[in-house]
N, C-alpha and C. Protein backbone atom coordinates (compact mmCIF):
# COMPACT_ATOMS: atom_id res chain seq x y z
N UNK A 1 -12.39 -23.68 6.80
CA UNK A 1 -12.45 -22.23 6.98
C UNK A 1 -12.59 -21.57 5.62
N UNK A 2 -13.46 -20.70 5.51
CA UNK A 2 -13.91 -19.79 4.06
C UNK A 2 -13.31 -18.84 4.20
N UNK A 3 -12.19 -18.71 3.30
CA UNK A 3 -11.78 -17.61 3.13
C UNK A 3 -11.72 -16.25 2.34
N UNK A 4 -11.64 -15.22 2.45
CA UNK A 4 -12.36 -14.33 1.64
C UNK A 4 -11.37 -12.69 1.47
N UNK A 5 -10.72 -13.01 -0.28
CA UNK A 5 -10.59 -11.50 -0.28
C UNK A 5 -10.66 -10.49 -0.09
N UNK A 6 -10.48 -9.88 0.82
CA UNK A 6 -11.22 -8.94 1.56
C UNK A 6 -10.71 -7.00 0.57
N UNK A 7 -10.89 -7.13 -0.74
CA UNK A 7 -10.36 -5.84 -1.50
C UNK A 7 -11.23 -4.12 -0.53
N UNK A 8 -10.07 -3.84 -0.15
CA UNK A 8 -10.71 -2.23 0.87
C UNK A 8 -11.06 -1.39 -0.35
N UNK A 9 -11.49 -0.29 0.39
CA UNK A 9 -11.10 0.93 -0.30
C UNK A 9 -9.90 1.68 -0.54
N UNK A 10 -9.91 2.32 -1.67
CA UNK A 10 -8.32 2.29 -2.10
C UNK A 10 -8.16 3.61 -1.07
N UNK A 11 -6.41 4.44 -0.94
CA UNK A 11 -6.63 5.20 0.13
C UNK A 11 -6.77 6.16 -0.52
N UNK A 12 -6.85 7.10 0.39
CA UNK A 12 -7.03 8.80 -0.29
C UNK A 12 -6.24 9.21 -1.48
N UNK A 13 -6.48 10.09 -2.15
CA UNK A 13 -5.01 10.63 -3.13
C UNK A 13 -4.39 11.64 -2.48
N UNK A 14 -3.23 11.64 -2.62
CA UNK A 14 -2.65 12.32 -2.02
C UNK A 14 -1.11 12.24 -3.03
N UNK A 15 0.02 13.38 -2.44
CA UNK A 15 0.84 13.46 -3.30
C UNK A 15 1.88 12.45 -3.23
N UNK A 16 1.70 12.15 -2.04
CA UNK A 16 2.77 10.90 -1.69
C UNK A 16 2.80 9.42 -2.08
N UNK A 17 1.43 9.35 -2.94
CA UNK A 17 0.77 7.90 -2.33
C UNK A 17 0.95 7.73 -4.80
N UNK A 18 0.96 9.23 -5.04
CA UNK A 18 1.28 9.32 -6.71
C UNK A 18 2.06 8.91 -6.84
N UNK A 19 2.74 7.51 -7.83
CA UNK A 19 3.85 7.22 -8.46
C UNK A 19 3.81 7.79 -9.56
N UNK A 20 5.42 9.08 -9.50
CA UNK A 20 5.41 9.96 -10.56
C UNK A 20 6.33 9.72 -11.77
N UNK A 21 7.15 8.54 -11.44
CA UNK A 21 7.41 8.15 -12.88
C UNK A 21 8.16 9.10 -13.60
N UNK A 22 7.85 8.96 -14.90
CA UNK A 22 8.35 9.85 -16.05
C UNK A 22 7.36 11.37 -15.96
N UNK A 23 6.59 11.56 -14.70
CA UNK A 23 5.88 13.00 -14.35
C UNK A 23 6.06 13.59 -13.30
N UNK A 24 7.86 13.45 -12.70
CA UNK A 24 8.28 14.25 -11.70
C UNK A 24 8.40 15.29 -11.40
N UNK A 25 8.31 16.24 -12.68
CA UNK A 25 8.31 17.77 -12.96
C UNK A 25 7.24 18.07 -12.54
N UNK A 26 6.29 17.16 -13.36
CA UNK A 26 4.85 18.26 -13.30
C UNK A 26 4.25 17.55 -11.81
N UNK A 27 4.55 17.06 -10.86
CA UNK A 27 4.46 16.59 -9.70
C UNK A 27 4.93 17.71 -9.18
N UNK A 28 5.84 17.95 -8.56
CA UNK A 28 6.68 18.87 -8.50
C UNK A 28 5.86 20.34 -8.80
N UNK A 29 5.88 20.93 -9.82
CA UNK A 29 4.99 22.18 -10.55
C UNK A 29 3.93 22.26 -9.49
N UNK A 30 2.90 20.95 -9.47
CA UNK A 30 1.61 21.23 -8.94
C UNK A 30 1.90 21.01 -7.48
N UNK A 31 2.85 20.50 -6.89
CA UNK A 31 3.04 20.72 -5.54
C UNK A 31 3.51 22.33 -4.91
N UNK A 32 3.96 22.87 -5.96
CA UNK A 32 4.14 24.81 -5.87
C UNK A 32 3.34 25.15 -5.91
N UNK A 33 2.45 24.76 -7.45
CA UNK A 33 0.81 25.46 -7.32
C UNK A 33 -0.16 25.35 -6.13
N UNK A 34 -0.50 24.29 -5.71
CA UNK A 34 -1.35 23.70 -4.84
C UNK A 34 -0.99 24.54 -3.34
N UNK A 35 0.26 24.58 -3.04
CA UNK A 35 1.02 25.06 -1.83
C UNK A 35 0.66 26.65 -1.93
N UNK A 36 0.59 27.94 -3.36
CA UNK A 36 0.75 29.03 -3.66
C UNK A 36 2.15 29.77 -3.47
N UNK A 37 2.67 28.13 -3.82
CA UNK A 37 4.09 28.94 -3.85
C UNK A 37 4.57 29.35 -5.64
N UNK A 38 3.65 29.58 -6.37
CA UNK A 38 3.83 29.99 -7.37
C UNK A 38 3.03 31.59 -8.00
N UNK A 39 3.04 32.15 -8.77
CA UNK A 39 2.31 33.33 -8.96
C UNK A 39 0.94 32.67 -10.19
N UNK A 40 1.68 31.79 -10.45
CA UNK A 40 1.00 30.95 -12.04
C UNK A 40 -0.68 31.31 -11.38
N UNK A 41 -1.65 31.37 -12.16
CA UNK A 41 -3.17 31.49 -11.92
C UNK A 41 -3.57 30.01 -12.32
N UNK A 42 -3.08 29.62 -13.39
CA UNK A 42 -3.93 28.31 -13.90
C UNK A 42 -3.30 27.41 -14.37
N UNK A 43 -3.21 26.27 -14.27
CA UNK A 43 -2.32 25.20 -14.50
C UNK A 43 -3.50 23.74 -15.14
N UNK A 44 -2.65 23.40 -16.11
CA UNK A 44 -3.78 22.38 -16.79
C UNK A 44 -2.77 21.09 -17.07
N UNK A 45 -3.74 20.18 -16.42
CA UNK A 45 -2.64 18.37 -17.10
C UNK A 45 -3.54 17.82 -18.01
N UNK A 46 -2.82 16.64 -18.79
CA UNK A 46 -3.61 16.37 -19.67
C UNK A 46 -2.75 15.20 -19.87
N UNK A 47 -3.86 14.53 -20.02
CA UNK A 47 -2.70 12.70 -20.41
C UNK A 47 -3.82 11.63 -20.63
N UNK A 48 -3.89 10.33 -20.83
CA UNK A 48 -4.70 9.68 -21.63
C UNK A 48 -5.58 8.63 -19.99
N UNK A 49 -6.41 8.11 -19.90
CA UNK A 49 -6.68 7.61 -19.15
C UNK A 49 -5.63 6.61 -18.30
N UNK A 50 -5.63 6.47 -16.81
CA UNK A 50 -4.63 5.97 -16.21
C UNK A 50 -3.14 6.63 -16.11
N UNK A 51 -3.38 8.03 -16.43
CA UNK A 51 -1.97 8.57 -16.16
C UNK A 51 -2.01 9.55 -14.69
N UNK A 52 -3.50 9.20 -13.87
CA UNK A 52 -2.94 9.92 -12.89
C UNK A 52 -3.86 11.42 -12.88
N UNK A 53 -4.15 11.86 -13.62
CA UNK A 53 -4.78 13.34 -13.35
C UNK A 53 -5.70 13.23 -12.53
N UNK A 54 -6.65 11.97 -12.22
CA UNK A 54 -7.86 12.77 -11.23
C UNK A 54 -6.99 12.90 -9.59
N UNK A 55 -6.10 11.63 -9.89
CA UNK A 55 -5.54 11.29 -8.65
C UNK A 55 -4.48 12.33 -8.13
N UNK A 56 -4.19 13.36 -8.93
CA UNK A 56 -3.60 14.57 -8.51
C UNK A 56 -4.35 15.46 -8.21
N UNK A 57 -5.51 15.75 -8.89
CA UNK A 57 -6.49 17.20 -9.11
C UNK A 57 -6.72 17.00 -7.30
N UNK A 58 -7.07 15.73 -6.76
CA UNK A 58 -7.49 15.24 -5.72
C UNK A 58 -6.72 15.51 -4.25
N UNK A 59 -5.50 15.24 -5.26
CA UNK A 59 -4.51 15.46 -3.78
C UNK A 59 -4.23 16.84 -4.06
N UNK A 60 -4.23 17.44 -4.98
CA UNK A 60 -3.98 19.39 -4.71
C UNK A 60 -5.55 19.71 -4.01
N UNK A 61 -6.30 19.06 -4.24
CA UNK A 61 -7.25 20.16 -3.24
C UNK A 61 -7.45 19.66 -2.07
N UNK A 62 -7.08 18.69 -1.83
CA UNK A 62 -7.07 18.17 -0.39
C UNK A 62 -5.46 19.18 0.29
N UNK A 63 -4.90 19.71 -0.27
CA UNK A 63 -3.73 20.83 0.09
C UNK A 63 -4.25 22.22 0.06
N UNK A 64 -4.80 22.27 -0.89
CA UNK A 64 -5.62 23.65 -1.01
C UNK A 64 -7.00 23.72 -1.04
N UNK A 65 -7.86 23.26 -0.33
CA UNK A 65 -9.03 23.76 -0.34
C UNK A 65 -10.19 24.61 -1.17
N UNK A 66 -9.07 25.46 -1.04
CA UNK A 66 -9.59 27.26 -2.00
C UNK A 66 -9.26 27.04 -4.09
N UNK A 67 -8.98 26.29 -4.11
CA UNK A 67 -8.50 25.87 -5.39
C UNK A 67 -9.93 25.91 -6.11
N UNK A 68 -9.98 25.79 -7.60
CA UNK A 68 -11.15 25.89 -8.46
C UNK A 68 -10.88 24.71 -9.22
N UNK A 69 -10.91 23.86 -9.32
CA UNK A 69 -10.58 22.65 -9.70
C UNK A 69 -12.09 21.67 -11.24
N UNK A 70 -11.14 21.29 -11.97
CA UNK A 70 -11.87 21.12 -13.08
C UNK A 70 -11.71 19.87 -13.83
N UNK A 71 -12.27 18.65 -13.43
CA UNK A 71 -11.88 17.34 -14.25
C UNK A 71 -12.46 17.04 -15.71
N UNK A 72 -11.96 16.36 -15.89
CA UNK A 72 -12.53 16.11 -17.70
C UNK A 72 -13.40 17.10 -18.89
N UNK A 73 -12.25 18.04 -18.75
CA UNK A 73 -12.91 19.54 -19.48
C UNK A 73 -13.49 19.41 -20.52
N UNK A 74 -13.20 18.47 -21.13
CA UNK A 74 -13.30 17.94 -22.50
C UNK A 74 -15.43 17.85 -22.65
N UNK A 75 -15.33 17.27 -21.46
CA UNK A 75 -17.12 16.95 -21.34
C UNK A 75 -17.77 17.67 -20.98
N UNK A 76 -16.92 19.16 -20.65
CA UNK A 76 -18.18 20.13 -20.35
C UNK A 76 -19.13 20.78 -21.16
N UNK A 77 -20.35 21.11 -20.43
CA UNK A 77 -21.15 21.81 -21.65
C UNK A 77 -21.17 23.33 -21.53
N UNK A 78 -22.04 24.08 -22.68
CA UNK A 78 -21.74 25.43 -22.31
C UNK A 78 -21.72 25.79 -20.88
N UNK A 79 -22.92 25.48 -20.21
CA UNK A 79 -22.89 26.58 -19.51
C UNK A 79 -21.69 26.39 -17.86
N UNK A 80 -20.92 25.32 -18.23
CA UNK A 80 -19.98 24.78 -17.15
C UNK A 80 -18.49 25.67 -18.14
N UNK A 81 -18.56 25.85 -19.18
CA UNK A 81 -17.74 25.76 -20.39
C UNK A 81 -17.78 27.19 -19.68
N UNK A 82 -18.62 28.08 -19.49
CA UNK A 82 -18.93 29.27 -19.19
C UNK A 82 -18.39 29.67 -17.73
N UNK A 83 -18.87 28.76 -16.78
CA UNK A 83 -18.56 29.30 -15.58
C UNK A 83 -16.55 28.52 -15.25
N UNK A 84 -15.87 27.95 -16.26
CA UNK A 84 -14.73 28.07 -15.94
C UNK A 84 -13.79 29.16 -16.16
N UNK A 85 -14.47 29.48 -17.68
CA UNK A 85 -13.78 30.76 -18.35
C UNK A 85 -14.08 31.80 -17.16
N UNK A 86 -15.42 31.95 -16.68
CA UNK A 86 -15.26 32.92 -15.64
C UNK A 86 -14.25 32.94 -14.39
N UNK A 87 -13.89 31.54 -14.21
CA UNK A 87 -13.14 31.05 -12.92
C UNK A 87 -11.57 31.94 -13.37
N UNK A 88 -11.15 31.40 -14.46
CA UNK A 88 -10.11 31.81 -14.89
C UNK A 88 -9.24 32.97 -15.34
N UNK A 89 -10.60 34.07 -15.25
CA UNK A 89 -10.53 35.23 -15.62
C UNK A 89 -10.56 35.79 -14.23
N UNK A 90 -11.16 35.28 -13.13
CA UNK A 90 -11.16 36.09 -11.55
C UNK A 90 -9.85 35.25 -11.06
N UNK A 91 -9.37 34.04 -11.40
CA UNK A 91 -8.05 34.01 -10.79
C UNK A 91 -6.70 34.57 -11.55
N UNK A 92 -6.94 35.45 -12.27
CA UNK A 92 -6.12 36.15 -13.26
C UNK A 92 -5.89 38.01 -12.31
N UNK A 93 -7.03 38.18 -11.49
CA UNK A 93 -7.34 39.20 -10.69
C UNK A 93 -7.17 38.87 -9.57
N UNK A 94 -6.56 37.72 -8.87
CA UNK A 94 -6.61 37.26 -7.57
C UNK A 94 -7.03 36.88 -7.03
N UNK A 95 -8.42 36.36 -7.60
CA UNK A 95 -9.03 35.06 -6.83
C UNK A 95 -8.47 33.78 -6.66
N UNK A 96 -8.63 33.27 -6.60
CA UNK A 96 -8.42 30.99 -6.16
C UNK A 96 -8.15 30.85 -7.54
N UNK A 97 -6.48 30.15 -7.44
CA UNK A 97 -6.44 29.80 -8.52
C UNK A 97 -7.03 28.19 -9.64
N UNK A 98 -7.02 28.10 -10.43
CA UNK A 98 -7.54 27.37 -11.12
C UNK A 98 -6.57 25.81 -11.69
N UNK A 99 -7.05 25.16 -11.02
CA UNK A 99 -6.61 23.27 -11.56
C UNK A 99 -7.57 22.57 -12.59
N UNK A 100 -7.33 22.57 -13.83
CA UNK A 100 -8.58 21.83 -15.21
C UNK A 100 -7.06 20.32 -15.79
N UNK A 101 -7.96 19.23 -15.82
CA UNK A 101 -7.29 18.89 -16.22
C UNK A 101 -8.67 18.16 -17.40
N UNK A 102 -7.79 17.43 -18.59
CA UNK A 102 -8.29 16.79 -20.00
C UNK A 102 -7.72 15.59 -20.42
N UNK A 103 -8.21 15.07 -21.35
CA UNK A 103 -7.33 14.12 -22.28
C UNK A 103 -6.28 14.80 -23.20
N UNK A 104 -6.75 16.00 -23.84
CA UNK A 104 -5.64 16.44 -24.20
C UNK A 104 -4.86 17.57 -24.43
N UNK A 105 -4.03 17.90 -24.69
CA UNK A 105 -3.65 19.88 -24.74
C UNK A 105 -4.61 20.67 -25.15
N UNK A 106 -4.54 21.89 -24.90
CA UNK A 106 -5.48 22.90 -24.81
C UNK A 106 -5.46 23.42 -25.87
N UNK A 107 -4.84 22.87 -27.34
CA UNK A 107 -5.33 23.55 -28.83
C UNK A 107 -6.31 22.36 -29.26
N UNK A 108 -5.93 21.39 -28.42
CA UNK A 108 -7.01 19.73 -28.97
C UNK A 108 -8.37 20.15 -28.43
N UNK A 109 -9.15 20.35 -27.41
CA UNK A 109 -9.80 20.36 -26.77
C UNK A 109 -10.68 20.53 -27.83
N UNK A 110 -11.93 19.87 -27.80
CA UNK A 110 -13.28 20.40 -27.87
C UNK A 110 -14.26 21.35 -27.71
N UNK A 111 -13.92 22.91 -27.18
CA UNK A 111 -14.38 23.51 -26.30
C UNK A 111 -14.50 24.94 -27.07
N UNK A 112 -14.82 26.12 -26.26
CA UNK A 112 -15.04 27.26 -27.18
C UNK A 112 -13.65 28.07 -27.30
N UNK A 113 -13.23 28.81 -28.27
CA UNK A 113 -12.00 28.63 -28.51
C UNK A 113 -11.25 29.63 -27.45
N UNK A 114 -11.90 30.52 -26.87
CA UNK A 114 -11.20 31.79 -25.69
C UNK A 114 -10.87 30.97 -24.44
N UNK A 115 -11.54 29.49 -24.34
CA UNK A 115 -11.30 28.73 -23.08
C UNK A 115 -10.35 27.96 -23.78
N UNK A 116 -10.30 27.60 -24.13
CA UNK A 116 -8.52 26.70 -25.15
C UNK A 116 -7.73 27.40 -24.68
N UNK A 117 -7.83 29.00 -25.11
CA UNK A 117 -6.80 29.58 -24.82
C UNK A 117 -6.50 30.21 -23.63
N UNK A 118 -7.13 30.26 -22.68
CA UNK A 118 -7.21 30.49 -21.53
C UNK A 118 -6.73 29.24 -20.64
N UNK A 119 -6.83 27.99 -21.04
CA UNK A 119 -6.76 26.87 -20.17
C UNK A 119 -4.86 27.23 -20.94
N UNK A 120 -4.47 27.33 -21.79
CA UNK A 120 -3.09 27.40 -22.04
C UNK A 120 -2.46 28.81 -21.72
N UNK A 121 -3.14 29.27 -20.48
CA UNK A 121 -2.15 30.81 -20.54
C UNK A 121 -1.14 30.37 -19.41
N UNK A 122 -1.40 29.76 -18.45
CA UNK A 122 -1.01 29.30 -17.23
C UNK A 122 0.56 27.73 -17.80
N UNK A 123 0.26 27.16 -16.14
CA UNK A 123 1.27 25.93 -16.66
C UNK A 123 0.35 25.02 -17.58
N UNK A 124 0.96 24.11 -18.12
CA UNK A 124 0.49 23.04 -18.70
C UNK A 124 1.45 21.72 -18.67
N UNK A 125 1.21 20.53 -18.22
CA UNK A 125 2.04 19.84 -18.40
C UNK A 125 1.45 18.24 -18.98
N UNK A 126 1.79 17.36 -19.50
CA UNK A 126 1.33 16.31 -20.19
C UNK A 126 1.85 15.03 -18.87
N UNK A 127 0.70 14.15 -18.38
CA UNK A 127 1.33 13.24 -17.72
C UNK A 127 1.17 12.02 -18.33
N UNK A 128 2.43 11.03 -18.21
CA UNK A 128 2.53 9.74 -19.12
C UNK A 128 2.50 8.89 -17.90
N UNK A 129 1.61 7.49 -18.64
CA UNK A 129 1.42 6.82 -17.68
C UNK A 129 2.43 5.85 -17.84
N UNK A 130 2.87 5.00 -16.19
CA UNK A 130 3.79 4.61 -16.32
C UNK A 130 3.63 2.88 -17.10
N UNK A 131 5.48 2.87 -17.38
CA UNK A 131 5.30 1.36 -18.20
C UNK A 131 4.81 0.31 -17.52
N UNK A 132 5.14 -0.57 -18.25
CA UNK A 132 4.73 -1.87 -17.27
C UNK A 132 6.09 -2.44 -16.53
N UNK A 133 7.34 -2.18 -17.14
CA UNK A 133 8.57 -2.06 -16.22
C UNK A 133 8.10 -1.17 -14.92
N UNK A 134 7.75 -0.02 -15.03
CA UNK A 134 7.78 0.93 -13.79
C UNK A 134 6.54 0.47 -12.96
N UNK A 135 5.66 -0.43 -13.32
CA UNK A 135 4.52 -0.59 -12.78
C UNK A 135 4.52 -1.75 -11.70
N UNK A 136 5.87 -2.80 -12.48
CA UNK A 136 6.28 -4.12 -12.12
C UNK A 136 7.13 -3.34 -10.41
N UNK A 137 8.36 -2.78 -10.53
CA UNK A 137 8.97 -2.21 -9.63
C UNK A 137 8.50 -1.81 -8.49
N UNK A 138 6.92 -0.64 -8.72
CA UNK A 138 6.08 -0.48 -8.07
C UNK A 138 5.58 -1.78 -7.08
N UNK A 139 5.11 -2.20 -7.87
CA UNK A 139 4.58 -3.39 -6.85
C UNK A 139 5.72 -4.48 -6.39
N UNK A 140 6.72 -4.53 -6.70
CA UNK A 140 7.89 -5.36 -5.87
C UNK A 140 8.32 -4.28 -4.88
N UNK A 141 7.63 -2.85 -4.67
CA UNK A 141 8.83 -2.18 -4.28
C UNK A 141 7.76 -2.33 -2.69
N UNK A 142 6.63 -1.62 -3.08
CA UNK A 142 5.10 -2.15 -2.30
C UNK A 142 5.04 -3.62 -1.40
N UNK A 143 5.65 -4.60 -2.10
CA UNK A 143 5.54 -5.94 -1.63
C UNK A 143 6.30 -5.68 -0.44
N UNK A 144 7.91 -5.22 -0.81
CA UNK A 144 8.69 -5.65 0.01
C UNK A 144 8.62 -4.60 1.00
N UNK A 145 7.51 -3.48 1.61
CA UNK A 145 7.57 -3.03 2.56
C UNK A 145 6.69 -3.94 3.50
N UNK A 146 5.57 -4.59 2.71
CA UNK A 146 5.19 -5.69 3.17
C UNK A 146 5.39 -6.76 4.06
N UNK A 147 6.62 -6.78 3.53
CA UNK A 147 7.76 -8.18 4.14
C UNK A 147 7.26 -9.60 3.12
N UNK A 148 7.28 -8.93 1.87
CA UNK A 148 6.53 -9.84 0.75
C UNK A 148 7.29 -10.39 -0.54
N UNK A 149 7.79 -10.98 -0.93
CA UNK A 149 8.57 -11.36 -2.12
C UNK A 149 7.63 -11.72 -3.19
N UNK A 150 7.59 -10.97 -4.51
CA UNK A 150 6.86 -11.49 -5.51
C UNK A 150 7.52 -11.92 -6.63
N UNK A 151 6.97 -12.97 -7.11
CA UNK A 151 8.49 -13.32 -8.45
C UNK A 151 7.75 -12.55 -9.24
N UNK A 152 8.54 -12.79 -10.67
CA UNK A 152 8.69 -12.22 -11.76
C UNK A 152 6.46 -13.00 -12.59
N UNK A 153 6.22 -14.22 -12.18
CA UNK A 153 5.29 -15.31 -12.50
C UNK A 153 4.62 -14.26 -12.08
N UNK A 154 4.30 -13.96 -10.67
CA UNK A 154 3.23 -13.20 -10.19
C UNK A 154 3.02 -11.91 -10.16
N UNK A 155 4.53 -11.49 -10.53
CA UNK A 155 3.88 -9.50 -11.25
C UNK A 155 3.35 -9.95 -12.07
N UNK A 156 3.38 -10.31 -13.31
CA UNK A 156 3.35 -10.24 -14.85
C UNK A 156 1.89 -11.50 -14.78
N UNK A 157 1.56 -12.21 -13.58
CA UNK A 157 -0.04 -12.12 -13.79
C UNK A 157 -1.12 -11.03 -13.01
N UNK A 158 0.02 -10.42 -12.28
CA UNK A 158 -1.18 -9.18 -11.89
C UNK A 158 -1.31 -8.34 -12.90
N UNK A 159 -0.11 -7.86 -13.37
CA UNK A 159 -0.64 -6.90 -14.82
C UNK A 159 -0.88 -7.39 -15.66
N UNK A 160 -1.25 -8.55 -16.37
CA UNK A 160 -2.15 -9.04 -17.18
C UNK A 160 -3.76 -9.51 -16.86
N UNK A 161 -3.82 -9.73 -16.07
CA UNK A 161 -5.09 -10.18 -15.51
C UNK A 161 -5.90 -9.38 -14.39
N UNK A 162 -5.35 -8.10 -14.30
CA UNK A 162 -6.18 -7.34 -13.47
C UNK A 162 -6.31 -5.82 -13.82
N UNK A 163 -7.27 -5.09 -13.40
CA UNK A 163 -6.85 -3.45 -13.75
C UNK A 163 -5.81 -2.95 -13.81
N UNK A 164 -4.91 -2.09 -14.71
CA UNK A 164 -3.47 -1.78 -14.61
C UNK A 164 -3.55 -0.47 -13.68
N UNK A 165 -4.70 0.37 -13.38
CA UNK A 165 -4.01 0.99 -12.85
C UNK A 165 -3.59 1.16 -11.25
N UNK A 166 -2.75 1.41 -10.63
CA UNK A 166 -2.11 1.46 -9.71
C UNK A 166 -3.00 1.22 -8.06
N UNK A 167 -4.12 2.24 -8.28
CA UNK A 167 -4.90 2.34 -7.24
C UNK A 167 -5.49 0.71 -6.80
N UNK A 168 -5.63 0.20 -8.08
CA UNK A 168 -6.41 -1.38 -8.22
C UNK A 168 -5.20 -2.20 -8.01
N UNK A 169 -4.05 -1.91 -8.61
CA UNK A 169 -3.21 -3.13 -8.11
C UNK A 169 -2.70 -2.75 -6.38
N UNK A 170 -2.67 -1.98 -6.40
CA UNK A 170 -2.22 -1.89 -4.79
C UNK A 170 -3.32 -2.20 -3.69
N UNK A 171 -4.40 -2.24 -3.97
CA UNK A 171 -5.82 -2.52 -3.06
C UNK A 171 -5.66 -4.21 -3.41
N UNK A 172 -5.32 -4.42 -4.23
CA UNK A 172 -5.39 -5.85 -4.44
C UNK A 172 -4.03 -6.86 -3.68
N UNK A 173 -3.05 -6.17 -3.90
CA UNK A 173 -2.08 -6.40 -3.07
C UNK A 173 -2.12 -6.43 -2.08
N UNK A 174 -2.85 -5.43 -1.04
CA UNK A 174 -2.97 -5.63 0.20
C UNK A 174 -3.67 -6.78 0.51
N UNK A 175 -5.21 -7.02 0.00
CA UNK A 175 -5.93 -7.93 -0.13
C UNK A 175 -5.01 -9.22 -0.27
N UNK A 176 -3.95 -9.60 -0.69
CA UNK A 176 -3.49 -10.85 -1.30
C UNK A 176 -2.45 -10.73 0.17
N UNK A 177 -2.00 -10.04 0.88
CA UNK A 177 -1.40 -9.85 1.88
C UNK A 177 -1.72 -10.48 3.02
N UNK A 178 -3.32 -10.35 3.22
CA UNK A 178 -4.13 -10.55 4.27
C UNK A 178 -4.77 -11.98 4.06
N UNK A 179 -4.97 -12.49 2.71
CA UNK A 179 -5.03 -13.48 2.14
C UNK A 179 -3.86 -14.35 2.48
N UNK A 180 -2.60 -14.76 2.32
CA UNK A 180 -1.64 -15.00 2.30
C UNK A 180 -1.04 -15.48 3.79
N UNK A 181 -1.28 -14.20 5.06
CA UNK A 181 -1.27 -14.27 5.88
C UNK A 181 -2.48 -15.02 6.70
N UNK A 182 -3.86 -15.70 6.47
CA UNK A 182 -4.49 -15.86 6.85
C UNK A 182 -4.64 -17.44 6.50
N UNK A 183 -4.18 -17.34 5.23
CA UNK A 183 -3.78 -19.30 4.85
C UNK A 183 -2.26 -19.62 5.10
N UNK A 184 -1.94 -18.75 5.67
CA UNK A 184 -0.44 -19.29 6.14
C UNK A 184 0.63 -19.65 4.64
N UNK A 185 0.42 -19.30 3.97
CA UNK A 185 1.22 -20.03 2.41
C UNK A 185 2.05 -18.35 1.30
N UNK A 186 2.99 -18.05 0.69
CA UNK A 186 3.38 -17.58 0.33
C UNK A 186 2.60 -16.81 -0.69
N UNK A 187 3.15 -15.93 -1.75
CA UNK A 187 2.10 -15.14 -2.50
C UNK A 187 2.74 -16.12 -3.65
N UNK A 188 2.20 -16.74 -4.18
CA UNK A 188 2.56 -17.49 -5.96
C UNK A 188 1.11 -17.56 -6.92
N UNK A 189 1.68 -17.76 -8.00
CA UNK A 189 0.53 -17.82 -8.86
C UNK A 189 -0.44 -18.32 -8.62
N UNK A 190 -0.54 -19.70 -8.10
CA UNK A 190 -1.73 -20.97 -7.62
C UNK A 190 -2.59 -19.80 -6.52
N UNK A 191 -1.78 -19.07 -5.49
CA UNK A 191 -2.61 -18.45 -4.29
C UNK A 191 -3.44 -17.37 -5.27
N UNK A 192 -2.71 -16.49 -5.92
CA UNK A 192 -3.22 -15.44 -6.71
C UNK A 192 -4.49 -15.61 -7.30
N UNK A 193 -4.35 -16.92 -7.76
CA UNK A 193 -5.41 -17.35 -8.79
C UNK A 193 -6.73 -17.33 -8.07
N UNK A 194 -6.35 -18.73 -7.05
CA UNK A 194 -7.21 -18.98 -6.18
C UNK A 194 -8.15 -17.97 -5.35
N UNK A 195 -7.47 -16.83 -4.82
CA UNK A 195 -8.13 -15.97 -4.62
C UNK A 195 -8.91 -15.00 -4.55
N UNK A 196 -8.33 -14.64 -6.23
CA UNK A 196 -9.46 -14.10 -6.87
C UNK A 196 -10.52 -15.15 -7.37
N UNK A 197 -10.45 -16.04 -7.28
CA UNK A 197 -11.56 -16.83 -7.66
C UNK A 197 -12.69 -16.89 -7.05
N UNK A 198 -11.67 -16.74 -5.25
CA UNK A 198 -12.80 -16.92 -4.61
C UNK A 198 -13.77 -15.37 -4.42
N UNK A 199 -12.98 -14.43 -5.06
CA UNK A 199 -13.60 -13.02 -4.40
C UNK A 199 -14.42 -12.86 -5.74
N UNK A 200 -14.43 -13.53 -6.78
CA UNK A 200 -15.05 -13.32 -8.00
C UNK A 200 -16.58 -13.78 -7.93
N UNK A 201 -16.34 -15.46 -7.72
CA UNK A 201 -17.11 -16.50 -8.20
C UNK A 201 -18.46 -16.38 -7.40
């Protein structure tokens, strides 16, 4: 019998599905914003790749719809550079408020300098991505809704040997689930290996 990794699509973003880590506040913050349970017009995150911002921007507008929403500000050009500053100035008057997130705070930015300061009139919050302690937990915590035991051997070759961030180890986990369950044999390093080998090779 050929057996075969079967890696899905990862699921939606959403706020529930965010491990917020050391970014419970600003979880929190944008769950007020997103809801309009705040007066704030514009709210900006900013954190280094793998900390999570698209995967929030995503789940606030899947809450709010009406939102003006803005990923990787950093790469815009004028005339996008142009139509946010405009966004930000009509949700200052009561239009839809405004979600931009970056790599980094809004005096770093690259950009023209009235939108710097405009992306910092509102909230701002910095999200850190989590350790590899909090990442390990995660996925023992994941396993064991599973009905899955992972040792210490087989976290510490998923986060070395695979994408760290979250969306990828948890699609992969499931995958090793269905794997696991389908050869009848436990999750250990030898299966791990093997499996991706076969979904690679």
């Amino acid at each position: 019998m050929q057996l075969v990794l079967d890696i899905g699509p990862a699921a939606e973003p959403d706020f529930d599905n965010y491990v917020a880590g050391p970014n419970a506040e600003a979880v929190a913050s944008l769950r007020g914003f997103a809801a309009g349970a705040t007066r704030e017009a514009v709210m900006y995150l900013w954190g280094e790749p793998g900390s999570g911002r698209t995967h929030l921007l995503r789940a606030a507008a899947r809450v709010n719809p009406d939102l003006i929403v803005a990923d990787d500000v950093e790469k815009l050009d004028d005339p996008a550079q142009q139509r946010l500053f405009a966004a930000i100035n009509a949700a200052r008057e009561g239009e839809p408020p405004v979600l931009a997130a970056g790599s980094q705070p809004p005096a770093q930015l690259a950009l023209r300098e009235d939108l710097r300061t405009r992306l910092a009139w509102g909230l701002v919050y910095q999200l850190k991505p989590l350790t590899d302690a909090e990442k390990a937990l995660h996925l023992r915590a994941q396993a064991a809704r599973r009905g899955l035991r992972l040792s210490d051997d087989v976290v510490a070759y998923l986060l070395t040997r695979l994408p760290r961030d979250l969306a990828s180890l948890n699609a992969v986990l499931e995958a090793l689930d269905r794997y696991s369950l389908a050869s009848k044999r436990a999750v250990t390093v030898p299966l791990v290996r093997e499996a991706l080998e076969r979904k690679f090779r």
